[in-house]
Protein backbone atom coordinates (compact mmCIF):
# COMPACT_ATOMS: atom_id res chain seq x y z
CA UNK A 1 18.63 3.98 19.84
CA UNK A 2 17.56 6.29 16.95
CA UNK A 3 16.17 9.44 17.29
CA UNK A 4 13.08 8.99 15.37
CA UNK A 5 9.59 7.76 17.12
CA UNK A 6 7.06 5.78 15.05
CA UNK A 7 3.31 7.16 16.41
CA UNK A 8 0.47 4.67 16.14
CA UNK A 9 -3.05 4.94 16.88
CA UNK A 10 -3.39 8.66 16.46
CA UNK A 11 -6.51 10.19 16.17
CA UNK A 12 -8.09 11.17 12.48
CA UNK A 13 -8.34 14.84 13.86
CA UNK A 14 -4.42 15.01 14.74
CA UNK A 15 -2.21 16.91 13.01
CA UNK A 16 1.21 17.75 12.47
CA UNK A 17 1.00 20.71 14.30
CA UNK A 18 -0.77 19.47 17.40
CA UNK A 19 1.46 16.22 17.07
CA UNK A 20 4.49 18.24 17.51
CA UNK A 21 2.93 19.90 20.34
CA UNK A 22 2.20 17.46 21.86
CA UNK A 23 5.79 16.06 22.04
CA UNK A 24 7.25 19.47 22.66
CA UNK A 25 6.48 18.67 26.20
CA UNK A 26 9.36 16.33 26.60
CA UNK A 27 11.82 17.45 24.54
CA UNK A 28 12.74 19.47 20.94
CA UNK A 29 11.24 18.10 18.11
CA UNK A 30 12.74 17.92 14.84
CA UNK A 31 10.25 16.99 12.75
CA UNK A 32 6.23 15.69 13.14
CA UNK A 33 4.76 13.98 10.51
CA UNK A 34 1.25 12.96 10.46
CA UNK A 35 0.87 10.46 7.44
CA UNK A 36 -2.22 10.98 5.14
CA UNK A 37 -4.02 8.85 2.24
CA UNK A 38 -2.96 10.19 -1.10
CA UNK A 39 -7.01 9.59 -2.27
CA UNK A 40 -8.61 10.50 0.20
CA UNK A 41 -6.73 13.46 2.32
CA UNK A 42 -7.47 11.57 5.33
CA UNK A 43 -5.20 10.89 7.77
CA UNK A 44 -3.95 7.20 8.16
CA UNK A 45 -4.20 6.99 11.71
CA UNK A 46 0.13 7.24 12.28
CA UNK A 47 2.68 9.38 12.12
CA UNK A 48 6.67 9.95 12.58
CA UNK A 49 8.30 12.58 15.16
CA UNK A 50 11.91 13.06 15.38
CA UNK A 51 13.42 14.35 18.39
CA UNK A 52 16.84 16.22 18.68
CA UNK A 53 18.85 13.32 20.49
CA UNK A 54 18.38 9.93 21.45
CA UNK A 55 18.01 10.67 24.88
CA UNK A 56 14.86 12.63 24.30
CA UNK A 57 13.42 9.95 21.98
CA UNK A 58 13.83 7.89 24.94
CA UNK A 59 11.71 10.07 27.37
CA UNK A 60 9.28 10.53 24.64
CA UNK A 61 8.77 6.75 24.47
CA UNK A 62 8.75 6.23 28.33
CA UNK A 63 6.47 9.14 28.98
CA UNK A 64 4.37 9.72 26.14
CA UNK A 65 3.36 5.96 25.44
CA UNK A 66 -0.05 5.22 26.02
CA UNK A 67 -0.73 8.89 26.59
CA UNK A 68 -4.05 9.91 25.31
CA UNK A 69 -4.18 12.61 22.67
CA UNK A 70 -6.83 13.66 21.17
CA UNK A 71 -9.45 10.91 22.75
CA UNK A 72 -7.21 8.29 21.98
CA UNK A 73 -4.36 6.55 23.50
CA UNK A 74 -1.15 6.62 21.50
CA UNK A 75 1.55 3.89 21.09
CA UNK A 76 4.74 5.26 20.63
CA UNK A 77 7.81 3.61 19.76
CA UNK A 78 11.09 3.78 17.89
CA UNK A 79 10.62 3.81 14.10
CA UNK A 80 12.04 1.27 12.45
CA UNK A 81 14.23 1.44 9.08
CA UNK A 82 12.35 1.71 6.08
CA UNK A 83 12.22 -1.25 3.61
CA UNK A 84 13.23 -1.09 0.19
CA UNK A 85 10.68 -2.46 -2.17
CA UNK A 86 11.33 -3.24 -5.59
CA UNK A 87 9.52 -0.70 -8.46
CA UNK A 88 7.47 -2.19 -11.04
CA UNK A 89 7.14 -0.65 -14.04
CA UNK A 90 3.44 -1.59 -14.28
CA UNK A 91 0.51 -1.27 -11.56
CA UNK A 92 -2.34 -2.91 -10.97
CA UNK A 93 -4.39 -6.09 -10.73
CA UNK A 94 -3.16 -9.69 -10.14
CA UNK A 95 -1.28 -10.35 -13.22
CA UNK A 96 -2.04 -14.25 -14.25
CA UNK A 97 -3.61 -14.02 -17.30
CA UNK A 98 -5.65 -16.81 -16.58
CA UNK A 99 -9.49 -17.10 -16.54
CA UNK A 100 -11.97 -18.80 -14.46
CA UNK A 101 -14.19 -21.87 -15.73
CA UNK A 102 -12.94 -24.95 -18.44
CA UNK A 103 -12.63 -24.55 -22.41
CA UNK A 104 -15.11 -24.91 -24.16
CA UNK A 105 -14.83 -24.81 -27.91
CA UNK A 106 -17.25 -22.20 -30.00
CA UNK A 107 -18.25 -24.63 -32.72
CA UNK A 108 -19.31 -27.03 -30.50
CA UNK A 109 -23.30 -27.12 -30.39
CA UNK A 110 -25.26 -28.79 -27.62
């Protein structure tokens, strides 16, 4: 088992601060990390916390799961690895090129 919790269903109001708290009760925490929306400031609504050792990630998970915090009732479990997307060197829109309707040729007169 890894050491580092994946926290779902936090509250908008939580923190990093509070979420470390909160998991200080079971154990020392390495890290809390609530994630936010780059736009908007506003927090996703998850978060990561890493305890010390595996056997405190493990307490964590059986005691602090479905734990409410905040007003809400968290889901914690261990985080999985991160995937590894590819980079595009362009963003945006769907890409097709094409366009909606059939041809219809500018000359033509009706």
């Amino acid at each position: 088992m890894a050491n580092k919790l994946f926290i779902g269903s936090l509250a908008y109001s939580v923190n990093d601060d509070s979420l470390k708290e909160f998991f200080e009760t079971v154990g020392t925490v390495v890290s809390a990390n609530v994630i936010m929306d780059r736009a908007s400031g506003q927090s996703k609504g998850f978060g990561f916390v890493e305890m010390s050792t595996d056997d405190e990630a493990k307490k964590a998970i059986d005691e602090l799961n479905g734990k409410e915090l905040s007003g809400r009732a968290i889901n914690v479990s261990e985080a999985r690895p991160r995937e590894e997307r590819p980079r595009d060197s362009f963003r945006g829109g769907n890409n097709s090129g094409g366009g909606g309707g059939g041809y219809q040729s500018r000359d033509r007169r009706y």
